[in-house]
Structure formats: C-alpha cells, structure tokens
Protein backbone atom coordinates (compact mmCIF):
# COMPACT_ATOMS: atom_id res chain seq x y z
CA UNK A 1 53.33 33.75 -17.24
CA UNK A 2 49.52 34.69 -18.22
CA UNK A 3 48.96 36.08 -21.62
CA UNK A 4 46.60 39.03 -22.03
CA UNK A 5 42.87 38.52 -22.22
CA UNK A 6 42.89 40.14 -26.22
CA UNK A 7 45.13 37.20 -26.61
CA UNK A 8 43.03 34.57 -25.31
CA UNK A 9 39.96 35.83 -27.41
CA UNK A 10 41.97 35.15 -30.49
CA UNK A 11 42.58 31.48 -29.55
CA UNK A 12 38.86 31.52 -28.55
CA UNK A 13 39.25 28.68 -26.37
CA UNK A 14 36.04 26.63 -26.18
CA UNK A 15 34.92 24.11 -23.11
CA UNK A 16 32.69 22.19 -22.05
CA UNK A 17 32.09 21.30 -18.21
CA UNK A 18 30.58 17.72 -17.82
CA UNK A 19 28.50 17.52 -13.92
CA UNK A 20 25.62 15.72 -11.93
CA UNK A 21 24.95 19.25 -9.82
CA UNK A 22 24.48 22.77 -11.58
CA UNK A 23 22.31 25.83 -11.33
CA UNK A 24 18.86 26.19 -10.74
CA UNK A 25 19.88 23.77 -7.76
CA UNK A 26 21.35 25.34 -4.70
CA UNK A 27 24.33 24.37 -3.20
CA UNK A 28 28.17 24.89 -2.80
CA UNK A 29 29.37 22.97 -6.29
CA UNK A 30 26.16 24.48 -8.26
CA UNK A 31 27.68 28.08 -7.38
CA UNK A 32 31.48 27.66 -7.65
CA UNK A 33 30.95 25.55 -11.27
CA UNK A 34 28.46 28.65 -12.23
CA UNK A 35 30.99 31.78 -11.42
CA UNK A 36 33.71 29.11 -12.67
CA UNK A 37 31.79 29.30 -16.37
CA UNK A 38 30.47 33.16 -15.62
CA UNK A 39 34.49 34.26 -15.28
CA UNK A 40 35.66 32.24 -18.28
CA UNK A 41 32.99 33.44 -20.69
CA UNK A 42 33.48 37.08 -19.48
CA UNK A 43 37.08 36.30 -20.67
CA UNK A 44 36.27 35.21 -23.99
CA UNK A 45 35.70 31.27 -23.99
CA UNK A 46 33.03 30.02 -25.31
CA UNK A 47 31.45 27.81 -22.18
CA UNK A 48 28.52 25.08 -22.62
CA UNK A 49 26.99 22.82 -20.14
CA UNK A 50 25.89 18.80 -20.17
CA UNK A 51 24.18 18.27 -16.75
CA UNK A 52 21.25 16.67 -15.17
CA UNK A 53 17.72 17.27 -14.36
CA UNK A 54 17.89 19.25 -11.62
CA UNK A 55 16.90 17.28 -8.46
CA UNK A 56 19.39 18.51 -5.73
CA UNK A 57 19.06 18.37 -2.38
CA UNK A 58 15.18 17.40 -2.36
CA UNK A 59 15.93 14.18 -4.50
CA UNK A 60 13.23 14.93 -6.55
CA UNK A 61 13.51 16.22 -9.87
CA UNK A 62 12.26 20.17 -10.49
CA UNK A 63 9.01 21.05 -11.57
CA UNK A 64 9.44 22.10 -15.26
CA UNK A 65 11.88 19.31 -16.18
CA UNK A 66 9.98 15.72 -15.07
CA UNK A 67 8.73 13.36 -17.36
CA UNK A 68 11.90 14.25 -19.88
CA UNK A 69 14.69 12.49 -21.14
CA UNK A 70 16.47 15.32 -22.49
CA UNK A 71 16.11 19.36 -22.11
CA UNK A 72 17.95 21.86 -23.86
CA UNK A 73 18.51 26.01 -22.60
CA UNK A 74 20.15 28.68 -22.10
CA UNK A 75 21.03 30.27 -18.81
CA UNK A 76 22.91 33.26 -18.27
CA UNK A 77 23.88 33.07 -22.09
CA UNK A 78 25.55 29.74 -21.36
CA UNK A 79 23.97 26.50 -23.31
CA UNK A 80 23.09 23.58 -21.39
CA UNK A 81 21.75 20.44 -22.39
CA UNK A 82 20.41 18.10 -19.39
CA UNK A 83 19.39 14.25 -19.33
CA UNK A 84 17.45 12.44 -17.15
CA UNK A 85 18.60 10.87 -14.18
CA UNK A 86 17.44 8.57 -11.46
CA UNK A 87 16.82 11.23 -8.48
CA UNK A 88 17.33 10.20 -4.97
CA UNK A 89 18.75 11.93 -1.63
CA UNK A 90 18.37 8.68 -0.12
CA UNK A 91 21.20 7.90 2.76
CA UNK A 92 21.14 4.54 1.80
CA UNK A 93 24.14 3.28 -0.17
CA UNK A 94 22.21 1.91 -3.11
CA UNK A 95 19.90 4.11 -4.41
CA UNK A 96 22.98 6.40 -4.26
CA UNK A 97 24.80 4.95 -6.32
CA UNK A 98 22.01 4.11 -8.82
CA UNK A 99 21.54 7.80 -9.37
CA UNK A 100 25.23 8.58 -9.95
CA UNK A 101 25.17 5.47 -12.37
CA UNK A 102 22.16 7.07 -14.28
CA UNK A 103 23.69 10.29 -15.28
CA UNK A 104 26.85 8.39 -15.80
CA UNK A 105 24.82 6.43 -18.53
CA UNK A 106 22.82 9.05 -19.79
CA UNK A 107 25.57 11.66 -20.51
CA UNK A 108 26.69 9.91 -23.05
CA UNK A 109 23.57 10.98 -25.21
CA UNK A 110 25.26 14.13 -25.33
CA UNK A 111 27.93 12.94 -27.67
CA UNK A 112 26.01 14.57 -30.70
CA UNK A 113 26.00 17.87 -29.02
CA UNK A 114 30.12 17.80 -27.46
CA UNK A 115 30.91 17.18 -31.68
CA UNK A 116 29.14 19.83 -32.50
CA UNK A 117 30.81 21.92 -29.98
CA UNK A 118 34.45 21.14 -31.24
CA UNK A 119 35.65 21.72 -27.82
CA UNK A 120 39.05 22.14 -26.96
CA UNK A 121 38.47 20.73 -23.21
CA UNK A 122 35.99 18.80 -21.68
CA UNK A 123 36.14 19.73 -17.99
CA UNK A 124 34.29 16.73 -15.55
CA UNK A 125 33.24 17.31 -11.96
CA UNK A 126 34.37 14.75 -9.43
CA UNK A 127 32.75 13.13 -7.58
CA UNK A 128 30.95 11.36 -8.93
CA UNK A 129 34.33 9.63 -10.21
CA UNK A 130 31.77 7.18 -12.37
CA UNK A 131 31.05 10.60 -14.38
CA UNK A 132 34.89 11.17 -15.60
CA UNK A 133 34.47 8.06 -16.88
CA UNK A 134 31.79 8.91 -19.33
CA UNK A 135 33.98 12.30 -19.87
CA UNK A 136 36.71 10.28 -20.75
CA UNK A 137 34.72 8.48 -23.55
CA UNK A 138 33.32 11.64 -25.02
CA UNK A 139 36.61 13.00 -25.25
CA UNK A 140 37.79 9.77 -27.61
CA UNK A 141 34.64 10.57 -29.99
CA UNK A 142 34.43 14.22 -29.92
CA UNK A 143 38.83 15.39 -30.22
CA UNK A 144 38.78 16.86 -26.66
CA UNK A 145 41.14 17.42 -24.00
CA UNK A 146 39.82 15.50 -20.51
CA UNK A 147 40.74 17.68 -17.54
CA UNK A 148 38.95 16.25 -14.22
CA UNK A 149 37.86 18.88 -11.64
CA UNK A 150 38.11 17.02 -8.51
CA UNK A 151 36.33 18.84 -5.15
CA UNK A 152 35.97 15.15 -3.39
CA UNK A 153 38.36 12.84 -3.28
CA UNK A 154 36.75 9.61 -4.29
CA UNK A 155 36.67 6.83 -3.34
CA UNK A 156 38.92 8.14 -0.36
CA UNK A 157 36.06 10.31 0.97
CA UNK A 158 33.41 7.71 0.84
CA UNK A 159 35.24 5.67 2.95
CA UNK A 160 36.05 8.28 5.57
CA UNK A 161 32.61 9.38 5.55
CA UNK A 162 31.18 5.58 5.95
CA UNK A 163 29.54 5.06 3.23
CA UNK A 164 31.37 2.25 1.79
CA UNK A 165 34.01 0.31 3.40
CA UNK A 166 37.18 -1.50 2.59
CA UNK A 167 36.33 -3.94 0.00
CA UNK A 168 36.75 -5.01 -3.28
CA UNK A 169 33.91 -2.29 -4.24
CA UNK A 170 36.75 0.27 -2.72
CA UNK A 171 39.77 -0.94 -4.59
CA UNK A 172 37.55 -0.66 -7.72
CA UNK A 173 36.72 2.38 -7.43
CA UNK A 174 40.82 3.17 -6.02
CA UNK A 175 41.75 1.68 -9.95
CA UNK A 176 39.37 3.31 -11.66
CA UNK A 177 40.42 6.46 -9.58
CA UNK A 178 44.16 6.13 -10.92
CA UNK A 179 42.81 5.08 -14.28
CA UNK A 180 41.23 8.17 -14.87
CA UNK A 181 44.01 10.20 -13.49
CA UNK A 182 46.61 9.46 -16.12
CA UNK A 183 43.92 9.51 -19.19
CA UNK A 184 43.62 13.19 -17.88
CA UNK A 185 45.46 16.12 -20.03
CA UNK A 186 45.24 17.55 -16.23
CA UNK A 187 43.43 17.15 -12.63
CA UNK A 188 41.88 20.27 -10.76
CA UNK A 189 42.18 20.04 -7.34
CA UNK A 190 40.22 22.60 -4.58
CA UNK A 191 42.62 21.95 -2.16
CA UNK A 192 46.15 21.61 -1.43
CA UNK A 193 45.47 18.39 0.06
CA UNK A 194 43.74 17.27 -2.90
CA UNK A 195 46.86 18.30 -5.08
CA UNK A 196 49.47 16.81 -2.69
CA UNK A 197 47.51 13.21 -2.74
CA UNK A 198 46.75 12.89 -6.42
CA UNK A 199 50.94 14.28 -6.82
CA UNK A 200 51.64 10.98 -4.76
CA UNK A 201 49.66 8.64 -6.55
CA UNK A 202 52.16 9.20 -9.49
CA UNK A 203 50.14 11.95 -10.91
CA UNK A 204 52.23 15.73 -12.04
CA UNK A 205 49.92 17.17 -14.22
CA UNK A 206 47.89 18.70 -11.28
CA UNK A 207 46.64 22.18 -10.73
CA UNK A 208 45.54 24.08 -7.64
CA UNK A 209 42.18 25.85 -8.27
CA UNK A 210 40.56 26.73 -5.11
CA UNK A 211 36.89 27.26 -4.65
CA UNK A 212 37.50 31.13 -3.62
CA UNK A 213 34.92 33.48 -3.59
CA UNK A 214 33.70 36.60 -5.68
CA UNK A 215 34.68 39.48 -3.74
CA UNK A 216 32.50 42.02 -5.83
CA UNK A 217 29.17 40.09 -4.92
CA UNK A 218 30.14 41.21 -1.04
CA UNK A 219 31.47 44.75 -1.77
CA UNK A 220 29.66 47.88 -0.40
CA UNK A 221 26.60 45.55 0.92
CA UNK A 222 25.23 46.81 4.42
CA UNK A 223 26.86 45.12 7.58
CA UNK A 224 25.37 43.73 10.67
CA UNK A 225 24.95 46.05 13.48
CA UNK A 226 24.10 43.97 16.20
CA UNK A 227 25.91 45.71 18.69
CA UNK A 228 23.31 46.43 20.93
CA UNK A 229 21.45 43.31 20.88
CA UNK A 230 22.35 39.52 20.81
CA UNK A 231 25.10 38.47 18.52
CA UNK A 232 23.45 36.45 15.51
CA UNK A 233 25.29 33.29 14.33
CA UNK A 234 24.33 31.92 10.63
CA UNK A 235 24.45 28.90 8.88
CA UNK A 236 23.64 28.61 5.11
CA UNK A 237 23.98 25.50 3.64
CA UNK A 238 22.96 21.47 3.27
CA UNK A 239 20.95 20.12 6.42
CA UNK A 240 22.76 17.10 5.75
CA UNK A 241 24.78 14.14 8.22
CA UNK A 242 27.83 14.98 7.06
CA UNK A 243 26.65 18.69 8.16
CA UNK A 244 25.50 17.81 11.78
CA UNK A 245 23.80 20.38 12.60
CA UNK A 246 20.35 18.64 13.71
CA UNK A 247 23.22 17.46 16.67
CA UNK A 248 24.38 21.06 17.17
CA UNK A 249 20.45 22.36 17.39
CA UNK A 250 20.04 19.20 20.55
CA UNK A 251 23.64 19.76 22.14
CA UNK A 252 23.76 23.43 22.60
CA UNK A 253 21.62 25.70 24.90
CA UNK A 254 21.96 29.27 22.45
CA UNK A 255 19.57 30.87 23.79
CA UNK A 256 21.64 30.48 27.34
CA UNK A 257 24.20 32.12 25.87
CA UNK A 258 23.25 35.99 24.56
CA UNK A 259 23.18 34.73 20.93
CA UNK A 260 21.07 33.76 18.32
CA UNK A 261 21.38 30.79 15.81
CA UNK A 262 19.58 31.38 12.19
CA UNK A 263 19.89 28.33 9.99
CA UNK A 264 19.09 28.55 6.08
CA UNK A 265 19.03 25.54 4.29
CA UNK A 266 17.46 22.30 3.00
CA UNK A 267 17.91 18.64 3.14
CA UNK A 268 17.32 15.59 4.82
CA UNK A 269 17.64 16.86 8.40
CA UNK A 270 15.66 19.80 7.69
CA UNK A 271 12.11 18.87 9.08
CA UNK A 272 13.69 16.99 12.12
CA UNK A 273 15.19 20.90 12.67
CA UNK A 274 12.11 23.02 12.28
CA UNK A 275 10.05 20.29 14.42
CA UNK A 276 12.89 20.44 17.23
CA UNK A 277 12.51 24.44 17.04
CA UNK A 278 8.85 24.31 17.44
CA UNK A 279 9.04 21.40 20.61
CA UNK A 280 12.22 24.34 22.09
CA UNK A 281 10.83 28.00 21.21
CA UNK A 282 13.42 28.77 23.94
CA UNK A 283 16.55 27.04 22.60
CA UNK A 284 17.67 30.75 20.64
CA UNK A 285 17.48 28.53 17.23
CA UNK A 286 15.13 30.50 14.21
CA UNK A 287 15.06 28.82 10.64
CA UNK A 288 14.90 30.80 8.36
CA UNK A 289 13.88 29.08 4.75
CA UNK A 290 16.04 28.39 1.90
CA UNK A 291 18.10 31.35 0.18
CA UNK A 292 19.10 31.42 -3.20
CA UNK A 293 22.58 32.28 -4.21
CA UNK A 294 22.06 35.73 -5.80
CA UNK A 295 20.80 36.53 -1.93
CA UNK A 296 23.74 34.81 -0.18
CA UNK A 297 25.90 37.86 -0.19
CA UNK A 298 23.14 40.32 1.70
CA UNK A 299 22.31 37.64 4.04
CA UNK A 300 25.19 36.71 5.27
CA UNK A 301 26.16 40.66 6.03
CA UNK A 302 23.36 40.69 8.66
CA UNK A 303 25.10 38.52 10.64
CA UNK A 304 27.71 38.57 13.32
CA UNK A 305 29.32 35.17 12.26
CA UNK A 306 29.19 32.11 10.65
CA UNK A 307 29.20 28.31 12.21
CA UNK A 308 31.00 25.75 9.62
CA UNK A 309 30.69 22.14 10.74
CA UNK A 310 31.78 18.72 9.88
CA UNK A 311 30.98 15.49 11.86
CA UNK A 312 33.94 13.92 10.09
CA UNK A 313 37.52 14.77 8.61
CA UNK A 314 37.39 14.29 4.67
CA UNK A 315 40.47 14.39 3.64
CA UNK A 316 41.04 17.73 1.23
CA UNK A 317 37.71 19.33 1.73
CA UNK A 318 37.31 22.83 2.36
CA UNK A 319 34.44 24.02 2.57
CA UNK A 320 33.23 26.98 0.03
CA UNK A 321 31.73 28.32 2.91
CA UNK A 322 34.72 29.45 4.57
CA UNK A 323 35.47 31.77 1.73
CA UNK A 324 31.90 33.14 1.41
CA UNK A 325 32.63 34.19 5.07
CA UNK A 326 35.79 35.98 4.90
CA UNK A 327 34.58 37.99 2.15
CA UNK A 328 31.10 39.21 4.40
CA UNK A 329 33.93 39.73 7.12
CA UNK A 330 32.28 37.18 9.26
CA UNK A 331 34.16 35.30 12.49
CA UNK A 332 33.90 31.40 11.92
CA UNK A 333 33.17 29.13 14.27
CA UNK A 334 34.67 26.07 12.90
CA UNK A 335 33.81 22.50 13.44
CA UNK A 336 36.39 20.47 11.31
CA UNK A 337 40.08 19.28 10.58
CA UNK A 338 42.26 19.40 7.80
CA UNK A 339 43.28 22.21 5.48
CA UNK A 340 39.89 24.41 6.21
CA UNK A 341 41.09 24.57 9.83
CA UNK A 342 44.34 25.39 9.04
CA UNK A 343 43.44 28.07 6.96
CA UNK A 344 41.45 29.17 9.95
CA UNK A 345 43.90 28.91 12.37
CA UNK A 346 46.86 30.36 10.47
CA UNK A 347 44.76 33.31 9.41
CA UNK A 348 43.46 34.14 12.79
CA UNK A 349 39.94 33.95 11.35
CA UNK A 350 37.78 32.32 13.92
CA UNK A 351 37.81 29.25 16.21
CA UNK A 352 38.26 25.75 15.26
CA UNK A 353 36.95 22.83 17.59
CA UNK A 354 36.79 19.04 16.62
CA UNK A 355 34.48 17.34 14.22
CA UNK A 356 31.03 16.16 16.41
CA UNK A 357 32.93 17.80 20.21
CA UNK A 358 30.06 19.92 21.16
CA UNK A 359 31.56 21.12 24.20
CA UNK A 360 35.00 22.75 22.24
CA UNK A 361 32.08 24.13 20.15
CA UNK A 362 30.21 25.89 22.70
CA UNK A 363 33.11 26.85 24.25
CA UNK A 364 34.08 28.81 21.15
CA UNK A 365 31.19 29.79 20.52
CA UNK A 366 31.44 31.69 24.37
CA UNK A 367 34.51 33.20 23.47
CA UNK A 368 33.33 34.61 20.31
CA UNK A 369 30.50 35.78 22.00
CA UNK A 370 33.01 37.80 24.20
CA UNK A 371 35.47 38.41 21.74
CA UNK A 372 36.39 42.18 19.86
CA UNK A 373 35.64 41.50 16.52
CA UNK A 374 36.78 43.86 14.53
CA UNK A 375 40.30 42.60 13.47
CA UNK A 376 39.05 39.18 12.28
CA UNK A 377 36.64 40.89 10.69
CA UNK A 378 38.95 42.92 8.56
CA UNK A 379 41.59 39.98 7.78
CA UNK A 380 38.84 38.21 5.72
CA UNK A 381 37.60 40.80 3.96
CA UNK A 382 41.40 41.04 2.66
CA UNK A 383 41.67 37.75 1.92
CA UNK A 384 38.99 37.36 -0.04
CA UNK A 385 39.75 40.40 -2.21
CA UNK A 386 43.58 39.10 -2.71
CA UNK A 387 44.61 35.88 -1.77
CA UNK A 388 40.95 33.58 -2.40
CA UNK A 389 39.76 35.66 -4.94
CA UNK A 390 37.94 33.47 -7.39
CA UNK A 391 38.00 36.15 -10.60
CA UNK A 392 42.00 36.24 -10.07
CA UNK A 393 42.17 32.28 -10.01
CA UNK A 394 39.58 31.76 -12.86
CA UNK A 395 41.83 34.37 -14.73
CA UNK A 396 44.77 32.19 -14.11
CA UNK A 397 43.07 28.98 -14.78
CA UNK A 398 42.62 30.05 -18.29
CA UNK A 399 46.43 31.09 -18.61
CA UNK A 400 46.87 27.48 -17.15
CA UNK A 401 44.68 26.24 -19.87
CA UNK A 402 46.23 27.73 -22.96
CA UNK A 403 49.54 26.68 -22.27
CA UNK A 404 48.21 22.86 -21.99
CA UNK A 405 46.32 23.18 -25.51
C-alpha cells in the first residue's frame, strides 16, 4: 500500500542516480532518467546526479564541457556533478568498451560528493553493467542502499546484438552480472522480461518500473490533419545499426505508396541517410534535423504514425518510443519481437512485422496506409494516461522505495 506524499516529505528520502547518459544529450535513457528524477523531486526527495561529460550520440564530448576532468551544476534544480570520460560512438568493440571503462573509473571521484549527500539510495543505470560496479563501491564508503536500474540486459544483449560473443569475456561479464545482482538492496527492471530473467537467475528482490510516458506533455497539443493529403510516417530517434533504418530508407519505395517518411535523429547512419535522400529526391523520405525532447510531444502530433524498428530481438527491450506514441495517439508500425510487440499486438495498437523483413514492413505499412484510424488512435491515448503512465509509476516507485529503507 502507498503512503501519502505529506508522509514521504517527512522521511525526506534522498537519492542519488549513478549513469554514463543524462540530459543535455538526447536520447531515450537521457529522458526517462530526467522525468524519473523530475517526478521524485516534485514528490519531495531530494534527487542529485553523478554523470558524464556529455558526448552522446556524436561521440564527441559537448562544447562547454571539453578539456575538464570534473564539472559541477545545476539543472532543473537538480545537482549534478560530471567527470570526464573517454568519448567514442565507435562500432568497433574496443573503443566501446574503453569509454564505458572510463566513466566506470572516473565515477569514483565522486565519492566526496555521494558522503556529503548522505543518501539513502544510490540508484545505477545498466548498462553499462561495469558502472554498478563502481555504484556498488560507493555505496560501501558513503552508507547507501545500491538499487540497479537495469533497461539492457547485459551481457545478454551484447551477445544478441553481436557485439561480443560466447567467450570467456561473456561469462565474465554473466558473473559479474549475478554478482551485482545479489549486492543489490533491489533491481529495476523496464520490462517484464527483464523482471522474469533476473527472478530466474535466483534474484526476488526485483521491481517492475516501466519506461512509460508523461501523459501531460501530450495533452491538449494540436493533432495531425492530414486527411486530405499523404499520410506522414515519423521516426524520432538514434540513426543507429541496431535502428536500421539507413536499410528501411534503400528497401522501401514511400513515395510509391501515398505516404511520406520524416526521420529526426542523429547518429552514425545519419549522413549515409541525408546523402541517400539527396541521390533519391523521389523516394518520399525528408529528414528533418535533430529535435530536442521539450519538442518531442508537438512533433510527433503532426504526424499520422510512427515506424519503431529493430534489426534484432534483444531480449526485454521495449522501446520508450512505443509509449511516446500511444500517448500522441499515433498507429505504430512495428519492426521487432518480444514484449514491445506483444504489447502491440495485444493492444491492437499498430502492426508488427519481423526484425530486418522489409517486405512484412511495407506490407504494413500498405495496410496502415488504408486503414481507419481512429480507434487505434484512441486506445493509446488511454493507455498512456492509465496503464503506462510514468507520474503514476514514479509515484509508486517511491512507495516501493520507502518500504525497502
């Protein structure tokens, strides 16, 4: 049962969230972790950050911040304190893991600051899983609580995604997994695939705590009205590998097909995109630029629907961008497996086709083309006001919380 917010102001809970990837940077995590701090501190915890430079998805560190070890502000009334880090969006396996090693090293620095802090909970994002280790220290020096937010499931998705194989590297990284794991007071997980597989490894002190979305961001913004013209498909997000969408842009003929594809974005497929645009200013393909988060909501509304993809199944991912969707009332188009599509499916909130099969996509994409909209539409917006509501889970995160102090 939740106790009342005046209660948890007495306690005055304090925490501090440990991760590689936060705000100015754009992307998925950077949001979720932000609105994840926003809703706690607008219930009375006192919230601080320990982060990195931020570098994300250029792999270059921000203009303001190089040539510094350590920088300390304030953002949105929430203190941060980030340390250098060895920046690279490299696909190469290495450099990779030379970055995630840095931060891992260099977090430690903050040990001063966490003691200071008196926290009740340090809260660490996984991946990377090299990260909770250097949570778990702090937590021995500083009299905090570990809990381990985990969005990826590492080493698990590494492996399905290629980028390391079966190995003695792998069942390193599979002990240190379960080491961390029961050093934990408890393990976060975005999914319920997440929570079933970390329940199976032994593990019972495990909390579902989806991504979600803020359904107030969305409310009373302008919808598309496209009704008259060509049906406008977006995708906001990481131009990425594990994205595809480079593939989608050379498989699919849009502009065949009385629709329009706008892609927002950056990353390391996004000049191969804007250079395939220019070579194909018939292909029905328009990038747009990059958007930052505070626009997402406004964007999105303009459109008619929203294209998800995956090339590969990662076990216990679902994307944030599904919820951002239902709450613009926006059809997917789904390119994926796993828990995302069943939420799809079971929902009746789009189409779903296989990870990299261009022609199930295209063939959904004809169908939504044709399709009456309007009920899909409407059984998203509800969702993400009631059921994927991220105030509502944040809420009862913190009830969640104060019965584990």
């Amino acid at each position: 049962m939740l106790i009342s917010i005046s209660k948890q102001n007495d306690f005055h809970m304090k925490i501090i969230l440990l991760t590689q990837y936060y705000s100015p940077e754009m992307g998925a995590p950077q949001s979720r972790l932000f609105e994840m701090l926003r809703g706690l501190k607008q219930l009375g915890v006192e919230v601080s950050v320990v982060t990195a430079m931020p570098n994300y998805p250029e792999g270059r560190i921000f203009n303001g911040y190089r040539g510094r070890f350590v920088k300390t502000e304030v953002r949105d009334g929430i203190d941060i304190i980030r340390y250098w880090l060895y920046a690279s969006n490299s696909k190469r396996t290495l450099p990779r893991i030379f970055s995630m090693l840095s931060f891992s090293f260099t977090s430690l620095f903050s040990l001063r600051f966490c003691r200071k802090r008196k926290a009740d909970f340090i809260i660490v994002e996984s991946p990377p899983l090299t990260l909770a280790i250097s949570a778990w220290l702090l937590t021995l020096f500083c009299g905090a609580r570990l809990v381990v937010n985990v969005s990826d499931l590492w080493p698990l998705s590494a492996l399905e995604l290629g980028v390391i194989s079966k190995g003695r590297f792998y069942s390193l990284l599979h002990r240190l997994e379960g080491f961390i794991y029961k050093r934990s007071a408890s393990i976060l997980g975005q999914s319920g695939e997440i929570v079933d597989y970390i329940k199976q490894r032994g593990n019972n002190n495990v909390y579902l705590f989806r991504n979600g979305v803020d359904f107030e961001r969305f409310r009373g913004l302008p919808s598309s009205n496209n009704s008259d013209t060509k049906r406008k498909i977006i995708y906001a997000g990481l131009l990425g590998f594990a994205q595809g969408v480079l593939n989608i842009c050379h498989s699919i003929d849009f502009g065949s097909k009385a629709v329009e594809f706008h892609i927002y974005g950056a990353g390391s497929e996004k000049d191969k995109i804007v250079n395939f645009i220019k070579d194909n200013p018939q292909c029905g393909i328009v990038y747009k630029g990059t958007a930052g988060r505070d626009e997402i909501p406004a964007i999105l509304k303009q459109y008619d629907g929203a294209l998800i993809p995956l090339t590969k199944m990662i076990y216990g991912a679902v994307p944030s961008k599904i919820y951002e969707a239902m709450a613009a009332g926006l059809p997917i188009l789904f390119s994926g497996e796993g828990e995302g599509a069943r939420i799809i499916r079971d929902n009746k909130l789009g189409w779903v086709s296989a990870p990299g099969n261009m022609q199930e996509l295209s063939d959904n994409i004809d169908a939504f083309v044709n399709a009456d909209l309007s009920d899909i539409c409407s059984r998203g917006r509800i969702l993400a006001e009631t059921t994927f509501n991220r105030p509502n889970q944040v809420k009862n995160l913190l009830g969640y919380l104060e019965n584990l102090r």
